[in-house]
Protein backbone atom coordinates (compact mmCIF):
# COMPACT_ATOMS: atom_id res chain seq x y z
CA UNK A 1 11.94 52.04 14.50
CA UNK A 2 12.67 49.92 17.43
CA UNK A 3 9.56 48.00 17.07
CA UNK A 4 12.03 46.39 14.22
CA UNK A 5 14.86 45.46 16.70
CA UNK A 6 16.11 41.76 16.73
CA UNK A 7 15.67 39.95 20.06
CA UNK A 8 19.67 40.40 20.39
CA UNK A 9 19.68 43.59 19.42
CA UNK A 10 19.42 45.67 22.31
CA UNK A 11 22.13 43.94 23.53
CA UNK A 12 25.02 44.46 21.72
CA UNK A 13 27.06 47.18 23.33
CA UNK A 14 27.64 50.57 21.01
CA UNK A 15 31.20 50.81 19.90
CA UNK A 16 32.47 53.80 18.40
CA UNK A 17 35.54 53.24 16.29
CA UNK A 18 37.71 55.40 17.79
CA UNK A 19 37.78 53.76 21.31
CA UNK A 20 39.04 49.87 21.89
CA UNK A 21 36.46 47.52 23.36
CA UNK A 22 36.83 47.07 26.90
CA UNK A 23 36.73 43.66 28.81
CA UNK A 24 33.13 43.70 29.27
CA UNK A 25 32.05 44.50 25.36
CA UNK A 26 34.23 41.63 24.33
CA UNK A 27 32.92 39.06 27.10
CA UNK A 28 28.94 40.49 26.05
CA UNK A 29 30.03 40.12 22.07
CA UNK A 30 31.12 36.65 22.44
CA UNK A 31 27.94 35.40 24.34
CA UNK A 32 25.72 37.06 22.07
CA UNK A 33 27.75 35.32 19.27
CA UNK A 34 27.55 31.81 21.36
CA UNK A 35 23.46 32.48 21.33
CA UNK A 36 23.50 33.66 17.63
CA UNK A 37 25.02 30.57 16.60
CA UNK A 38 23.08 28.04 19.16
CA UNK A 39 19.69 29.73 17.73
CA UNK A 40 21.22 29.40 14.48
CA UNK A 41 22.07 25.61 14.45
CA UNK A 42 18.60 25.28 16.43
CA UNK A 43 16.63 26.78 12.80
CA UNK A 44 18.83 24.68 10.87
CA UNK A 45 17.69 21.48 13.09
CA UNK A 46 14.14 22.49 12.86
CA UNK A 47 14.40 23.00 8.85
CA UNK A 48 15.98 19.73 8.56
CA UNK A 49 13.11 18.06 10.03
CA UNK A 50 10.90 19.89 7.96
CA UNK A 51 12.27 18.98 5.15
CA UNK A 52 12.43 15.25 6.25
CA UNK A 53 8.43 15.25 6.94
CA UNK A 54 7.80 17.17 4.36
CA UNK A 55 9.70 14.64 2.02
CA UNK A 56 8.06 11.50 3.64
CA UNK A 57 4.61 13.34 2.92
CA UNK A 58 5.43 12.99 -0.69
CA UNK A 59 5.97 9.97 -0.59
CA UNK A 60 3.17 8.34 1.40
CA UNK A 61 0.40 10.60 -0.84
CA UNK A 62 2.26 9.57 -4.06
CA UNK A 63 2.02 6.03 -2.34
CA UNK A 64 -1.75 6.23 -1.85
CA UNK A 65 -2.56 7.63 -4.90
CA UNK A 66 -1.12 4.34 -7.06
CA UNK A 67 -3.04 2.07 -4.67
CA UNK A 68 -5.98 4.06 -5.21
CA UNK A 69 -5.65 4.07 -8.55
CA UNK A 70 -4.48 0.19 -8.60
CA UNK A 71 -7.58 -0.15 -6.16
CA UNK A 72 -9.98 2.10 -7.65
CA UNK A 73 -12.93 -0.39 -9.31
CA UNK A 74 -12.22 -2.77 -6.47
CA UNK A 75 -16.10 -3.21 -4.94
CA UNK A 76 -17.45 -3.40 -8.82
CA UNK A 77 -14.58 -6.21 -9.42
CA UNK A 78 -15.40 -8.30 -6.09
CA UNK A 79 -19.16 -8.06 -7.51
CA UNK A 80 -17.76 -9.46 -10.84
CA UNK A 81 -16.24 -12.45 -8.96
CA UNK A 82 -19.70 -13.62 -8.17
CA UNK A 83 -20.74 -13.32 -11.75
CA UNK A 84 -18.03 -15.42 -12.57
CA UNK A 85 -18.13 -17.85 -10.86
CA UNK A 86 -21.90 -18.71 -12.19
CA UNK A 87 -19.49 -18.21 -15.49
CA UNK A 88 -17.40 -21.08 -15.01
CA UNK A 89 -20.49 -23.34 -13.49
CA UNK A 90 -22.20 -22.82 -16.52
CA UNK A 91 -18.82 -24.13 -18.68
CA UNK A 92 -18.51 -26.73 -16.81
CA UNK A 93 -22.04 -27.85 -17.85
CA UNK A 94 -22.02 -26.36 -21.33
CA UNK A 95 -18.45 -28.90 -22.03
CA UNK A 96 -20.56 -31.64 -20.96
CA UNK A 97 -23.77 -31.13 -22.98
CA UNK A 98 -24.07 -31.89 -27.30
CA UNK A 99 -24.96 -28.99 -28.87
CA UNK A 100 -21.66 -27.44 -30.42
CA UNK A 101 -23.00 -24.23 -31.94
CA UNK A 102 -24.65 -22.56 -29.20
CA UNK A 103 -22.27 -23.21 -26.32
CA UNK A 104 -19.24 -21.78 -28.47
CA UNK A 105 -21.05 -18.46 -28.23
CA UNK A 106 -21.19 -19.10 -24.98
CA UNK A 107 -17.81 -20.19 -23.98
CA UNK A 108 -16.55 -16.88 -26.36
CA UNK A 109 -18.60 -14.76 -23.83
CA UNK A 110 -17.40 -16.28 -21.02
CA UNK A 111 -13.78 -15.84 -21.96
CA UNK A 112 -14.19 -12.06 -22.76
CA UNK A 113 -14.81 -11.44 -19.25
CA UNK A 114 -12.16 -13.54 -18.01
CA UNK A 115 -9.65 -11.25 -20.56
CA UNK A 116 -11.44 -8.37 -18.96
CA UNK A 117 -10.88 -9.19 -15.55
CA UNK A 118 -7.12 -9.94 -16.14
CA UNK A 119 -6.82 -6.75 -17.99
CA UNK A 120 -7.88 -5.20 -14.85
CA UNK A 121 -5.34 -6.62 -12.71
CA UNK A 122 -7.17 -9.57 -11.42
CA UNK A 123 -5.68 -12.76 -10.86
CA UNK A 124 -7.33 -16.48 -10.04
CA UNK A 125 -5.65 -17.84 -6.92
CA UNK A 126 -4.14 -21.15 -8.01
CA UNK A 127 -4.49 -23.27 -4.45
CA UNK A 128 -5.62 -27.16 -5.40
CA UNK A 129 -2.80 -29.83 -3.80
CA UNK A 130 -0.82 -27.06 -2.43
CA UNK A 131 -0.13 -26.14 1.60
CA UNK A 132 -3.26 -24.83 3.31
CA UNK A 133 -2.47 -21.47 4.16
CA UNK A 134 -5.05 -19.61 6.35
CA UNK A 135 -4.19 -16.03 4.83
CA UNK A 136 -5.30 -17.63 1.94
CA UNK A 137 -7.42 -20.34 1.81
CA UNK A 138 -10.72 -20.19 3.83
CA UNK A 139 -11.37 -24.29 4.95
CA UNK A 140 -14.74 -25.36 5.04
CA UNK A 141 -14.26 -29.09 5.34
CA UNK A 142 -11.74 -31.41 6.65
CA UNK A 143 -11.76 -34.54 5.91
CA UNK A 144 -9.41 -38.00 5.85
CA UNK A 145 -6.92 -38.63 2.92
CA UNK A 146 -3.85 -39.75 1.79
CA UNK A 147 -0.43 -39.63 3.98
CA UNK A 148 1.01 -37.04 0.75
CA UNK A 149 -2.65 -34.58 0.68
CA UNK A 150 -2.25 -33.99 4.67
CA UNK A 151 -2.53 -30.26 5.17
CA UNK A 152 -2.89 -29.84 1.55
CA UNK A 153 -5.81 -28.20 -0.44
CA UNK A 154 -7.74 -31.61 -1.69
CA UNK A 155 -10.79 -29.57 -3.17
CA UNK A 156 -11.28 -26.08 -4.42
CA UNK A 157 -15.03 -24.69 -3.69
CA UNK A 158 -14.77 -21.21 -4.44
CA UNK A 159 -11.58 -19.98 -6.30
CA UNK A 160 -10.04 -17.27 -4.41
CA UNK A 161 -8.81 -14.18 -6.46
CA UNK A 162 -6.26 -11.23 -6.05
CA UNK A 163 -6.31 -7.88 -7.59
CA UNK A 164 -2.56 -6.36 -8.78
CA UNK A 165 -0.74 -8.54 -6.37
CA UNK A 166 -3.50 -7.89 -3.40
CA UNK A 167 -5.77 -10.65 -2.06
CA UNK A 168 -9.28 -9.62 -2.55
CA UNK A 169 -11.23 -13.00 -2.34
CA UNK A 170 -10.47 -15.78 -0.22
CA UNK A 171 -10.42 -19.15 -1.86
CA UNK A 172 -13.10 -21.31 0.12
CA UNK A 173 -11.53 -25.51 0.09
CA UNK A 174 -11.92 -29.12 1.42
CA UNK A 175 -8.31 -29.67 3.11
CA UNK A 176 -7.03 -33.00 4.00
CA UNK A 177 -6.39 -34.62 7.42
């Protein structure tokens, strides 16, 4: 049975009801009460902070999940990118040649997988005549131009692309000097 004692326990003085507490007994009572309550507010302190990481762990999982969920088909996406690009080469030469009937095929294809891509959360960077920015843009030439273009994207050579809000592709462009 004393296995079961509390760590205070054994100090608490016996009192029998029929005899008053002497000096001591109260003094002893009191400090055990003093470290009662001290270990007391200590286990509240400690269950706060539980709580508190345990609340913040929550969060950052629930966090990671929707940008692994937003991020999920990211690598297949940035593969896609390529793919369209050759997609809007070959519009740009399809707009320019004669024959009507086959290229509207064409163009119908091509815009299918630009709905597809937006569906998915991508977006085309829109960068041409606005401030270089080099979280952005990626500059592969500079060269001389106008007082107004200086600093400014003058040429687009590869569009750059985000995905839900996130920059996955930088745009590659001719700024001017």
């Amino acid at each position: 049975m004393e296995e079961n004692k509390l760590p205070l326990e054994e100090e608490v003085p016996n009192l029998s009801t029929d005899e008053a507490p002497t000096a001591e007994d109260v003094e002893t009572i009191e400090s055990i009460k003093i470290k009662m309550q001290e270990e007391n507010d200590e286990l509240k302190d400690k269950y706060v902070r539980l709580l508190a990481e345990f609340d913040n762990f929550k969060r950052r999982t629930a966090k990671e999940r929707i940008e692994l969920h937003q991020t999920a088909g990211k690598e297949m996406i940035i593969a896609l990118l390529d793919v369209m690009d050759d997609c809007d080469r070959a519009e740009n030469q399809i707009l320019k040649s004669e024959a009507k009937e086959t290229n509207e095929g064409t163009l119908l294809v091509f815009n299918k997988l630009r709905n597809f891509l937006q569906q998915k959360g991508v977006q085309e960077m829109e960068c041409l005549h606005t401030e270089f920015d080099p979280e952005k843009h990626e500059a592969i030439s500079i060269v001389d131009s106008p007082e107004e273009m200086k600093g400014k994207v003058i040429e687009v050579l590869q569009k750059g692309y985000y995905l839900n809000e996130k920059l996955i592709r930088f745009a590659k462009v001719v700024v001017g000097k």
